[in-house]
C-alpha atoms as a PDB file:
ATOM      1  CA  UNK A   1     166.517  71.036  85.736  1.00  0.00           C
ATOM      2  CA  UNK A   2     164.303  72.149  82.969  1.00  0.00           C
ATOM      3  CA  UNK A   3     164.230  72.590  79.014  1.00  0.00           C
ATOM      4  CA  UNK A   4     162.121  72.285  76.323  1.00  0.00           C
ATOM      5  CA  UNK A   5     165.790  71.622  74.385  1.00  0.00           C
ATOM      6  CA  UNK A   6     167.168  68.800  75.502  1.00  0.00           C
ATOM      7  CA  UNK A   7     169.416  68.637  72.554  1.00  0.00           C
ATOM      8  CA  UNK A   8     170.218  72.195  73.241  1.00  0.00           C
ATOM      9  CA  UNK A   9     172.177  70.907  76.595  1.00  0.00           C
ATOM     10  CA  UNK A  10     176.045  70.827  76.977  1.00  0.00           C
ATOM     11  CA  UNK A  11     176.896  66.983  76.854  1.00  0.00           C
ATOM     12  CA  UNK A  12     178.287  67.712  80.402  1.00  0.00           C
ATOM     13  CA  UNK A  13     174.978  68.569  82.186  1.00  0.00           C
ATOM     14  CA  UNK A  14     173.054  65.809  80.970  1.00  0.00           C
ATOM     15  CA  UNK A  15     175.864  63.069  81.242  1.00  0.00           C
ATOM     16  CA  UNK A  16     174.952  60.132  83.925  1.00  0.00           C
ATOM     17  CA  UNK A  17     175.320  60.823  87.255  1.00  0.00           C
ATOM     18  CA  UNK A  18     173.874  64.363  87.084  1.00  0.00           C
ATOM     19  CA  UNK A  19     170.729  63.640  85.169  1.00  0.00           C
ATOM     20  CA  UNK A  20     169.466  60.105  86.401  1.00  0.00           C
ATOM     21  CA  UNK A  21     165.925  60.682  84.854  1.00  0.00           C
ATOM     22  CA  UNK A  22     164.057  62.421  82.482  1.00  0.00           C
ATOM     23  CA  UNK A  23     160.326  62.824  82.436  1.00  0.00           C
ATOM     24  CA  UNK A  24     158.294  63.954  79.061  1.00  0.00           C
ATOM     25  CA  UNK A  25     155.474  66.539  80.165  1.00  0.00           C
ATOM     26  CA  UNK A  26     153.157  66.677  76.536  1.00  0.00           C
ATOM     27  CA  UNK A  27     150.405  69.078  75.889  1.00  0.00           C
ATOM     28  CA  UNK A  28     147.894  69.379  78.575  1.00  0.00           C
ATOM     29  CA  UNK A  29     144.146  67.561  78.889  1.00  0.00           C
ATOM     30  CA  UNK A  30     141.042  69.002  78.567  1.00  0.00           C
ATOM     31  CA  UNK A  31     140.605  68.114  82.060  1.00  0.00           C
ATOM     32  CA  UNK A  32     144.053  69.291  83.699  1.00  0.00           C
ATOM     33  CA  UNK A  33     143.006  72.914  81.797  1.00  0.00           C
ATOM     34  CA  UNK A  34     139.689  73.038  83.436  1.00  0.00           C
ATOM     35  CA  UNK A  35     141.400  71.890  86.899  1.00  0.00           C
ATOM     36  CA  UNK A  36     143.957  74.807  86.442  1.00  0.00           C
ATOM     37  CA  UNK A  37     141.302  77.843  85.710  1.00  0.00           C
ATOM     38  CA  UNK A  38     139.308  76.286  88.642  1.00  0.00           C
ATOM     39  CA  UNK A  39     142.466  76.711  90.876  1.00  0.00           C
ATOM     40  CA  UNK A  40     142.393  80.661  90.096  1.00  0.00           C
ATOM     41  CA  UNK A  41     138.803  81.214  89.433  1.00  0.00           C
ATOM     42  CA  UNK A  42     136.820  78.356  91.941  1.00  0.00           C
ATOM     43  CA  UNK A  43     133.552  79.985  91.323  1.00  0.00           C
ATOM     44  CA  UNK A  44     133.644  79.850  87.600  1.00  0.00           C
ATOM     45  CA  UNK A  45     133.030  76.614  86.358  1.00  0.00           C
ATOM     46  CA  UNK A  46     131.044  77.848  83.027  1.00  0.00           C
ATOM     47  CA  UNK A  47     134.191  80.163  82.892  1.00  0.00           C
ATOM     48  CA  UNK A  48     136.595  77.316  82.787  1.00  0.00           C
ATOM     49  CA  UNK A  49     134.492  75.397  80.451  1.00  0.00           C
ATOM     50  CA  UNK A  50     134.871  78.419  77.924  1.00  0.00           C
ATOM     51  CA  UNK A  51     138.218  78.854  78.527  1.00  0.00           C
ATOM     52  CA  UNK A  52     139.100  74.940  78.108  1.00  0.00           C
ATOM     53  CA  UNK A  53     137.411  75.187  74.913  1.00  0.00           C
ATOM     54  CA  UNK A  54     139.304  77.833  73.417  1.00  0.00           C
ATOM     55  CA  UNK A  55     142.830  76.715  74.055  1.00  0.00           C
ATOM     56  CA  UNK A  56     141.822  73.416  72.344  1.00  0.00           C
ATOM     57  CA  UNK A  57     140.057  75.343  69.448  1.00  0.00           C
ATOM     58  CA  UNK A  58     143.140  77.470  69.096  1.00  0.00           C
ATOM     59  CA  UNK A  59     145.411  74.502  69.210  1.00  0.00           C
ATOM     60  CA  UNK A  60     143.261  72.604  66.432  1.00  0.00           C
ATOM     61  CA  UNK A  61     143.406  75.776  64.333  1.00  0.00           C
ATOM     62  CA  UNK A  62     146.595  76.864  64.259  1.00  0.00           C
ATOM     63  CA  UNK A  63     148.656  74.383  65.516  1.00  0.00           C
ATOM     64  CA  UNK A  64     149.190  75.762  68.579  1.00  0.00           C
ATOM     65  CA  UNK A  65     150.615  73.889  71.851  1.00  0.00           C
ATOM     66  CA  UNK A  66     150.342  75.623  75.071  1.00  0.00           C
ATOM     67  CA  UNK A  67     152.087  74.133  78.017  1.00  0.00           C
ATOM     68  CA  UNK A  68     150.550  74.291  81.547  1.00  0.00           C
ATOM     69  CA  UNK A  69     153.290  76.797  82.824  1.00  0.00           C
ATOM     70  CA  UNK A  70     151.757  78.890  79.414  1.00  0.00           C
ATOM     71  CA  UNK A  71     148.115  79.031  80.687  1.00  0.00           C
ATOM     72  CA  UNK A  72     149.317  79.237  84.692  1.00  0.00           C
ATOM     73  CA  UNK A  73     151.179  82.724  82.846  1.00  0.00           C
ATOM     74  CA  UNK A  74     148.142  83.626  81.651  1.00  0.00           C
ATOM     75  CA  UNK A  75     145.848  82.996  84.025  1.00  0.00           C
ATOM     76  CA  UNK A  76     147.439  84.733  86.251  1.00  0.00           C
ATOM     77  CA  UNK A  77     147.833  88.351  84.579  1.00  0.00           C
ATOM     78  CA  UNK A  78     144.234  88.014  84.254  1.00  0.00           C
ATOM     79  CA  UNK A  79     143.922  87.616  88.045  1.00  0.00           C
ATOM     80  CA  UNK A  80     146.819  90.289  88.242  1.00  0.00           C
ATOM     81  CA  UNK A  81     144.326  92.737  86.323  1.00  0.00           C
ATOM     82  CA  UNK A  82     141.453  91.887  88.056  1.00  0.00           C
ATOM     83  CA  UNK A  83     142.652  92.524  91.103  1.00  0.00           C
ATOM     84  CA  UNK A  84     142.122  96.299  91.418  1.00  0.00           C
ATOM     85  CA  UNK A  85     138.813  96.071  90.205  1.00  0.00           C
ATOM     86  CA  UNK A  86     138.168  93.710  93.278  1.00  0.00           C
ATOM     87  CA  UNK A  87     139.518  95.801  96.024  1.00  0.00           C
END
């Protein structure tokens, strides 16, 4: 089971015995962003330094937290888009 709202749970779900352990997942690295554009675009390591460097400006900007599972989304519509133009 997932959530970003634990507290947002029924009592029941998360009571002992069903949930035995809970993991935090925080904001991702510089690193594990690079890693993930490299996993849909191999060839484009200037690409992934670009990339890496705008989700961290954003988030220094304005605040804003993107979760792996965000950029994953993302990343792959681009690939989505790009597809055709592949083919």
């Amino acid at each position: 089971m997932t959530t970003n709202f634990v507290d947002r749970l029924d009592d029941a779900l998360i009571r002992s015995g069903r949930i035995d352990a809970k993991f935090f997942f925080g904001p991702p690295t510089k690193d594990q962003v690079m890693n993930l554009y490299l996993k849909f675009f191999p060839d484009e390591k200037d690409g992934a330094k670009v990339f890496c460097e705008h989700v961290f400006e954003s988030k220094e900007k304005k605040g804003q937290v993107l979760s792996m599972a965000d950029l994953q989304g993302f990343l792959f519509d681009i690939l989505m888009m790009l597809l055709p133009l592949l083919a």
